[in-house]
C-alpha atoms as a PDB file:
ATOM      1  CA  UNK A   1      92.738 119.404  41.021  1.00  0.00           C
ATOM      2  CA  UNK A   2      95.623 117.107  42.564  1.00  0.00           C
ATOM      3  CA  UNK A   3      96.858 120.183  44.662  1.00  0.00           C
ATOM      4  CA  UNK A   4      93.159 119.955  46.207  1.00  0.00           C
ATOM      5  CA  UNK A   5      92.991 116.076  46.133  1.00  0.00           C
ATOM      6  CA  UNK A   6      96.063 116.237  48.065  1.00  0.00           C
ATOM      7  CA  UNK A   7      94.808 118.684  50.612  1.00  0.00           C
ATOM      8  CA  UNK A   8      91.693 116.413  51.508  1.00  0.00           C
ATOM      9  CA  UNK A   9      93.477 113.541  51.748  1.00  0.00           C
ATOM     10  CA  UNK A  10      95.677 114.814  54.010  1.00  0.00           C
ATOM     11  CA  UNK A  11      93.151 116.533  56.049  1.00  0.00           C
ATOM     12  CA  UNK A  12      91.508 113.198  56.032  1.00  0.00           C
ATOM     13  CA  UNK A  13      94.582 111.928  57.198  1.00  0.00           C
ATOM     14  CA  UNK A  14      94.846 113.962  60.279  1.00  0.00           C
ATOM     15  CA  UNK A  15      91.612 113.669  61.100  1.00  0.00           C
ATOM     16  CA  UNK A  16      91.769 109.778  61.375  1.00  0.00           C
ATOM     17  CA  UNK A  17      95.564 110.155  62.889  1.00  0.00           C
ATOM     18  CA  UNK A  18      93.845 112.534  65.080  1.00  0.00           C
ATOM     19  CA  UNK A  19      90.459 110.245  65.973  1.00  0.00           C
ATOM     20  CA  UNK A  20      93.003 107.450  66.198  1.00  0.00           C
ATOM     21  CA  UNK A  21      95.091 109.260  68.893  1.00  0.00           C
ATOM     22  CA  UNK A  22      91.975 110.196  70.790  1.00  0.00           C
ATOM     23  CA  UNK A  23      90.973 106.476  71.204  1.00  0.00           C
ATOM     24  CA  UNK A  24      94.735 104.840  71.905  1.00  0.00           C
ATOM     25  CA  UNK A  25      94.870 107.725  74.682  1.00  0.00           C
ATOM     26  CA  UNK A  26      91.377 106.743  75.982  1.00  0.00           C
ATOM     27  CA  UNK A  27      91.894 103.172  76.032  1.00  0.00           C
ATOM     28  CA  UNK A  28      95.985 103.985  78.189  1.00  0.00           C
ATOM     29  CA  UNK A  29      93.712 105.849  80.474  1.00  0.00           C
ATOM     30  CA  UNK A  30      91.293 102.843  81.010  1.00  0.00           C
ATOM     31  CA  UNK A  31      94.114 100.764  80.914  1.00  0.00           C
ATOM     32  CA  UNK A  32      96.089 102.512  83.561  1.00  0.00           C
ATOM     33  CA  UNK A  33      92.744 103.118  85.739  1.00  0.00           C
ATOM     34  CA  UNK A  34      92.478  98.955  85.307  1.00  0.00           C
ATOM     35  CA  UNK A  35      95.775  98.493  86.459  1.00  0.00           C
ATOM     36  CA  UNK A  36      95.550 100.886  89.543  1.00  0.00           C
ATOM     37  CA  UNK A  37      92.098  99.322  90.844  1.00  0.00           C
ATOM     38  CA  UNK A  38      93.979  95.929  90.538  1.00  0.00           C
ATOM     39  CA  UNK A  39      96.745  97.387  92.524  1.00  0.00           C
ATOM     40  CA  UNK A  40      94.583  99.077  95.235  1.00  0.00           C
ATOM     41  CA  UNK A  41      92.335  95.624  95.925  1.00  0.00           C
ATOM     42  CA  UNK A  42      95.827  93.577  96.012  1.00  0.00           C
ATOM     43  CA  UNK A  43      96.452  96.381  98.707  1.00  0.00           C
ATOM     44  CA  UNK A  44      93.313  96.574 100.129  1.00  0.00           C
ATOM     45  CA  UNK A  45      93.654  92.494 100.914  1.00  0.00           C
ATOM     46  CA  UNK A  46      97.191  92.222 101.973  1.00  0.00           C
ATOM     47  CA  UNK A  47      95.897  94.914 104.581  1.00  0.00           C
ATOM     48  CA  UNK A  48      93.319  92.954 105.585  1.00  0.00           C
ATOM     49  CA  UNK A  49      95.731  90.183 106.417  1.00  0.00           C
ATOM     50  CA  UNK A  50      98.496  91.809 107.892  1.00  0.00           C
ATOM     51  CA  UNK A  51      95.861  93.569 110.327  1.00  0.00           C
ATOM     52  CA  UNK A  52      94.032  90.446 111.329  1.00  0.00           C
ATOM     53  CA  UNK A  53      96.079  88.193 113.070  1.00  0.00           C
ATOM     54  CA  UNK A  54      93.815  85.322 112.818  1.00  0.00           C
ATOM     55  CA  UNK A  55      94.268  85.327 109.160  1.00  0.00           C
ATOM     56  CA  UNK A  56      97.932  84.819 109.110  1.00  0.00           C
ATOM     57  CA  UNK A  57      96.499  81.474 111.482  1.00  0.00           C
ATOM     58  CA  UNK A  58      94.830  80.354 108.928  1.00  0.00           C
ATOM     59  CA  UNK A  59      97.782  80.266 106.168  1.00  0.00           C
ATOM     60  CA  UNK A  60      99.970  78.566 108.873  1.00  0.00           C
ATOM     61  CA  UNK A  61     100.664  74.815 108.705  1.00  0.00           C
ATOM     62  CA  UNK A  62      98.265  72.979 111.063  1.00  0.00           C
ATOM     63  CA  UNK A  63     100.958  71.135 112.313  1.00  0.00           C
ATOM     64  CA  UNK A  64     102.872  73.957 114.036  1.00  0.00           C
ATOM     65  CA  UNK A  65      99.403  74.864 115.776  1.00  0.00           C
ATOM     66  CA  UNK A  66      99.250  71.175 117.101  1.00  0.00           C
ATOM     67  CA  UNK A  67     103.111  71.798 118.020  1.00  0.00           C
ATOM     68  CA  UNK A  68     102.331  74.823 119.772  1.00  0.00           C
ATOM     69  CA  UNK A  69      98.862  73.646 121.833  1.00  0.00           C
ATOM     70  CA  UNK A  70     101.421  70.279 122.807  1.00  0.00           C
ATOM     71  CA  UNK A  71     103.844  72.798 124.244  1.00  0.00           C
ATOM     72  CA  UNK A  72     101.518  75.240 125.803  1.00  0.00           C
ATOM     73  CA  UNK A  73      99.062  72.075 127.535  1.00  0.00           C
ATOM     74  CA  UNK A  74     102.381  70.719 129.064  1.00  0.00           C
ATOM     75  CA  UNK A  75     103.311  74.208 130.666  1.00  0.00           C
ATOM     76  CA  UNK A  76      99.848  74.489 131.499  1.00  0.00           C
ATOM     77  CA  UNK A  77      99.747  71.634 133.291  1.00  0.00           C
ATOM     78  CA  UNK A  78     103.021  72.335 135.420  1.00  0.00           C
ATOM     79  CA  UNK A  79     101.816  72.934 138.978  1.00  0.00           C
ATOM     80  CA  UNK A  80     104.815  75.477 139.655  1.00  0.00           C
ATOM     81  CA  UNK A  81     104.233  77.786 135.937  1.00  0.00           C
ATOM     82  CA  UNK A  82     101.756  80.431 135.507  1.00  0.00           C
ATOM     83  CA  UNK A  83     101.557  79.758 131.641  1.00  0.00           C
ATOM     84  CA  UNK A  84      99.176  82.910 130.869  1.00  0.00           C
ATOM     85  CA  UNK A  85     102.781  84.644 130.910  1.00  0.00           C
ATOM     86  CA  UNK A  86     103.956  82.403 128.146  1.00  0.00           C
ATOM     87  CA  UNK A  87     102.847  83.134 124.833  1.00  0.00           C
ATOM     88  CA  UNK A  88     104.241  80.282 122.769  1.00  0.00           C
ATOM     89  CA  UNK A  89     105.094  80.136 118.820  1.00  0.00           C
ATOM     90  CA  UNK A  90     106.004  77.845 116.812  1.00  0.00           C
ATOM     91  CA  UNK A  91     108.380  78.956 114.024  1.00  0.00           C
ATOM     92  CA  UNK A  92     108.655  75.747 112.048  1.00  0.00           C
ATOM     93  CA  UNK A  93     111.773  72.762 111.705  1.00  0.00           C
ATOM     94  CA  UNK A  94     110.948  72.097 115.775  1.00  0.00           C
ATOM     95  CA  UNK A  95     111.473  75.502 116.990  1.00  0.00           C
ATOM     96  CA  UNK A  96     109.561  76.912 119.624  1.00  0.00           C
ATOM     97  CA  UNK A  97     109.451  80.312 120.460  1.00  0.00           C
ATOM     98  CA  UNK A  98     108.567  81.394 124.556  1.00  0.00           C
ATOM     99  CA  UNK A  99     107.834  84.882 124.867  1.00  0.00           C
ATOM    100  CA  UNK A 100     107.597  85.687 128.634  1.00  0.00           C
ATOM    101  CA  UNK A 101     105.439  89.026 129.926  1.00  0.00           C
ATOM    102  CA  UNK A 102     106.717  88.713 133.594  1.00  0.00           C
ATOM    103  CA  UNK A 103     108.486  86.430 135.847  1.00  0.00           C
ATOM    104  CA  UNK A 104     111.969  84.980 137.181  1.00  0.00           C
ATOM    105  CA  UNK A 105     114.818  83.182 135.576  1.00  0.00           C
ATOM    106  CA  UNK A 106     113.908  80.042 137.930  1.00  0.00           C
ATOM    107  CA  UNK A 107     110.730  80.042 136.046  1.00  0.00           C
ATOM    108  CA  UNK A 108     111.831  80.493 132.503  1.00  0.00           C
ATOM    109  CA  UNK A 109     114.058  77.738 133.022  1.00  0.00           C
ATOM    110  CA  UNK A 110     111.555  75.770 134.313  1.00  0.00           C
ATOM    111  CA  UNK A 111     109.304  76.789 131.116  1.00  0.00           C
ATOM    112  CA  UNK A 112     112.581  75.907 128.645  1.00  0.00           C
ATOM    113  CA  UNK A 113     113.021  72.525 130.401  1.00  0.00           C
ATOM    114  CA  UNK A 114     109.342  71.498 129.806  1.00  0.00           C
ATOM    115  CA  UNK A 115     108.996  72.695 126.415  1.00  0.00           C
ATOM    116  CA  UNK A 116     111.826  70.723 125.353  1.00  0.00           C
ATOM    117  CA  UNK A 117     110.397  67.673 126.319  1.00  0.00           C
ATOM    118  CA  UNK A 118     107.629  67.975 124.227  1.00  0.00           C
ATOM    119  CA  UNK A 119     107.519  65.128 120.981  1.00  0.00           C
ATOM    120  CA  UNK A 120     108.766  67.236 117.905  1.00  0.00           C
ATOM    121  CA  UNK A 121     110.224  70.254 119.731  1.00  0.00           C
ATOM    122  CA  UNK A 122     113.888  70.364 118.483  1.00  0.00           C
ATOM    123  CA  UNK A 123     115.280  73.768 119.700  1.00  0.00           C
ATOM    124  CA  UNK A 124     113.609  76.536 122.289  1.00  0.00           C
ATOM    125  CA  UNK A 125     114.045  80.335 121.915  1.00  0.00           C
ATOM    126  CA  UNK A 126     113.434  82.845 124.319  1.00  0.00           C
ATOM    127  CA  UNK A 127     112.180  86.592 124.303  1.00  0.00           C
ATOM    128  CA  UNK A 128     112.435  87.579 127.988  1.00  0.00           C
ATOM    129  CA  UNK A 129     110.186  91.026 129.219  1.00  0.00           C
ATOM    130  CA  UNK A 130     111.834  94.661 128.958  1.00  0.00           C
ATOM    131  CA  UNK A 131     113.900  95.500 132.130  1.00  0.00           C
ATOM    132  CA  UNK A 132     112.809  98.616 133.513  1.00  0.00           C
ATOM    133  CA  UNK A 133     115.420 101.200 133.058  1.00  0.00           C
ATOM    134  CA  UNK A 134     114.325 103.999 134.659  1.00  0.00           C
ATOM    135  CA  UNK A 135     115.278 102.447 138.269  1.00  0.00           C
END
Protein backbone atom coordinates (compact mmCIF):
# COMPACT_ATOMS: atom_id res chain seq x y z
CA UNK A 1 0.00 0.00 0.00
CA UNK A 2 2.61 2.91 0.85
CA UNK A 3 5.22 1.16 -1.50
CA UNK A 4 2.39 1.84 -4.28
CA UNK A 5 1.29 5.26 -2.82
CA UNK A 6 4.79 6.16 -3.14
CA UNK A 7 5.17 5.03 -6.69
CA UNK A 8 2.15 7.27 -7.90
CA UNK A 9 3.15 10.05 -6.24
CA UNK A 10 6.26 10.05 -7.63
CA UNK A 11 5.14 9.27 -11.04
CA UNK A 12 2.85 12.15 -10.47
CA UNK A 13 5.74 13.98 -9.62
CA UNK A 14 7.58 13.55 -12.80
CA UNK A 15 4.90 13.99 -14.75
CA UNK A 16 4.21 17.60 -13.44
CA UNK A 17 8.26 18.15 -13.19
CA UNK A 18 8.08 16.90 -16.62
CA UNK A 19 4.81 19.15 -17.94
CA UNK A 20 6.51 21.89 -15.97
CA UNK A 21 9.80 21.60 -17.97
CA UNK A 22 7.91 21.42 -21.22
CA UNK A 23 6.27 24.87 -20.58
CA UNK A 24 9.52 26.87 -18.91
CA UNK A 25 11.34 25.53 -22.22
CA UNK A 26 8.43 26.78 -24.42
CA UNK A 27 8.06 30.02 -22.88
CA UNK A 28 12.72 30.50 -23.19
CA UNK A 29 11.95 29.71 -26.75
CA UNK A 30 9.24 32.50 -27.09
CA UNK A 31 11.25 34.48 -25.01
CA UNK A 32 14.41 34.21 -26.99
CA UNK A 33 12.33 34.44 -30.45
CA UNK A 34 10.94 37.95 -28.63
CA UNK A 35 14.21 39.07 -27.98
CA UNK A 36 15.70 38.29 -31.51
CA UNK A 37 12.69 40.06 -33.47
CA UNK A 38 13.46 43.07 -31.12
CA UNK A 39 17.02 42.81 -32.11
CA UNK A 40 16.46 42.38 -35.90
CA UNK A 41 13.86 45.64 -36.12
CA UNK A 42 16.55 47.71 -33.91
CA UNK A 43 18.76 46.44 -36.91
CA UNK A 44 16.50 46.72 -39.50
CA UNK A 45 16.11 50.73 -38.45
CA UNK A 46 19.62 51.65 -37.69
CA UNK A 47 20.04 50.33 -41.41
CA UNK A 48 17.62 52.38 -42.60
CA UNK A 49 19.43 55.37 -41.19
CA UNK A 50 22.84 54.73 -41.82
CA UNK A 51 21.77 54.09 -45.62
CA UNK A 52 19.74 57.22 -46.04
CA UNK A 53 21.68 60.12 -45.73
CA UNK A 54 18.86 62.45 -45.41
CA UNK A 55 17.94 60.84 -42.22
CA UNK A 56 21.10 61.49 -40.41
CA UNK A 57 19.87 65.45 -41.70
CA UNK A 58 17.17 65.22 -39.91
CA UNK A 59 18.81 64.24 -36.34
CA UNK A 60 21.35 67.09 -36.97
CA UNK A 61 21.02 70.41 -35.11
CA UNK A 62 19.28 72.96 -37.38
CA UNK A 63 21.71 75.32 -36.54
CA UNK A 64 24.74 73.68 -38.20
CA UNK A 65 22.46 73.43 -41.46
CA UNK A 66 21.92 77.31 -41.22
CA UNK A 67 25.88 77.39 -40.54
CA UNK A 68 26.54 75.42 -43.46
CA UNK A 69 23.88 77.18 -46.20
CA UNK A 70 25.73 80.78 -44.61
CA UNK A 71 29.04 79.31 -45.70
CA UNK A 72 28.09 77.68 -48.91
CA UNK A 73 25.75 81.14 -50.18
CA UNK A 74 28.97 83.22 -49.49
CA UNK A 75 31.23 80.87 -51.73
CA UNK A 76 28.48 80.79 -54.01
CA UNK A 77 28.35 84.13 -54.44
CA UNK A 78 32.24 84.64 -55.03
CA UNK A 79 32.59 85.62 -58.69
CA UNK A 80 36.15 83.82 -58.92
CA UNK A 81 34.83 80.07 -57.00
CA UNK A 82 33.07 77.37 -58.72
CA UNK A 83 31.33 76.24 -55.39
CA UNK A 84 29.66 72.94 -56.97
CA UNK A 85 33.34 71.62 -56.11
CA UNK A 86 32.86 72.46 -52.49
CA UNK A 87 30.83 70.27 -50.53
CA UNK A 88 30.65 71.98 -47.16
CA UNK A 89 29.95 70.41 -43.51
CA UNK A 90 29.50 71.62 -40.60
CA UNK A 91 30.89 69.52 -37.71
CA UNK A 92 29.65 71.53 -34.76
CA UNK A 93 31.62 74.23 -32.01
CA UNK A 94 32.20 76.58 -35.44
CA UNK A 95 33.93 74.11 -37.50
CA UNK A 96 33.50 73.91 -41.02
CA UNK A 97 34.52 71.24 -43.04
CA UNK A 98 35.46 72.04 -47.18
CA UNK A 99 35.75 69.02 -49.08
CA UNK A 100 37.10 69.96 -52.57
CA UNK A 101 36.42 67.42 -55.82
CA UNK A 102 38.83 69.41 -58.16
CA UNK A 103 40.69 72.55 -58.38
CA UNK A 104 43.97 74.64 -57.42
CA UNK A 105 45.52 75.70 -54.19
CA UNK A 106 44.80 79.50 -55.32
CA UNK A 107 41.26 78.48 -55.15
CA UNK A 108 41.07 76.57 -51.94
CA UNK A 109 42.61 79.39 -50.37
CA UNK A 110 40.35 81.58 -51.76
CA UNK A 111 37.41 79.11 -50.49
CA UNK A 112 39.25 78.99 -46.72
CA UNK A 113 39.47 82.82 -46.69
CA UNK A 114 35.70 83.26 -47.40
CA UNK A 115 34.44 80.66 -45.22
CA UNK A 116 36.13 82.12 -42.39
CA UNK A 117 34.47 85.19 -42.64
CA UNK A 118 31.29 83.83 -42.23
CA UNK A 119 29.33 84.93 -38.54
CA UNK A 120 29.84 81.75 -36.28
CA UNK A 121 32.54 79.95 -38.30
CA UNK A 122 35.41 79.51 -35.74
CA UNK A 123 37.92 77.09 -37.42
CA UNK A 124 38.02 75.67 -41.31
CA UNK A 125 39.19 72.13 -42.26
CA UNK A 126 40.11 70.92 -45.44
CA UNK A 127 39.87 67.49 -47.39
CA UNK A 128 41.67 68.26 -50.67
CA UNK A 129 40.92 65.60 -53.96
CA UNK A 130 43.18 62.33 -54.41
CA UNK A 131 46.39 63.11 -56.44
CA UNK A 132 46.66 60.87 -59.22
CA UNK A 133 49.46 58.52 -58.71
CA UNK A 134 49.72 56.66 -61.55
CA UNK A 135 51.52 59.71 -63.51
Amino acid sequence: GVAKGATVAAKATAKGATVAAKTTARASEETAEAVAEGAREVADETTDLVEGEDDWDEMDDPELRRLEARVRERLEAHPRINASDIHVKAEGDGVIRLTFDRGEHEKWNRAVAIARTVDGVEKVYVTLPERDTNR
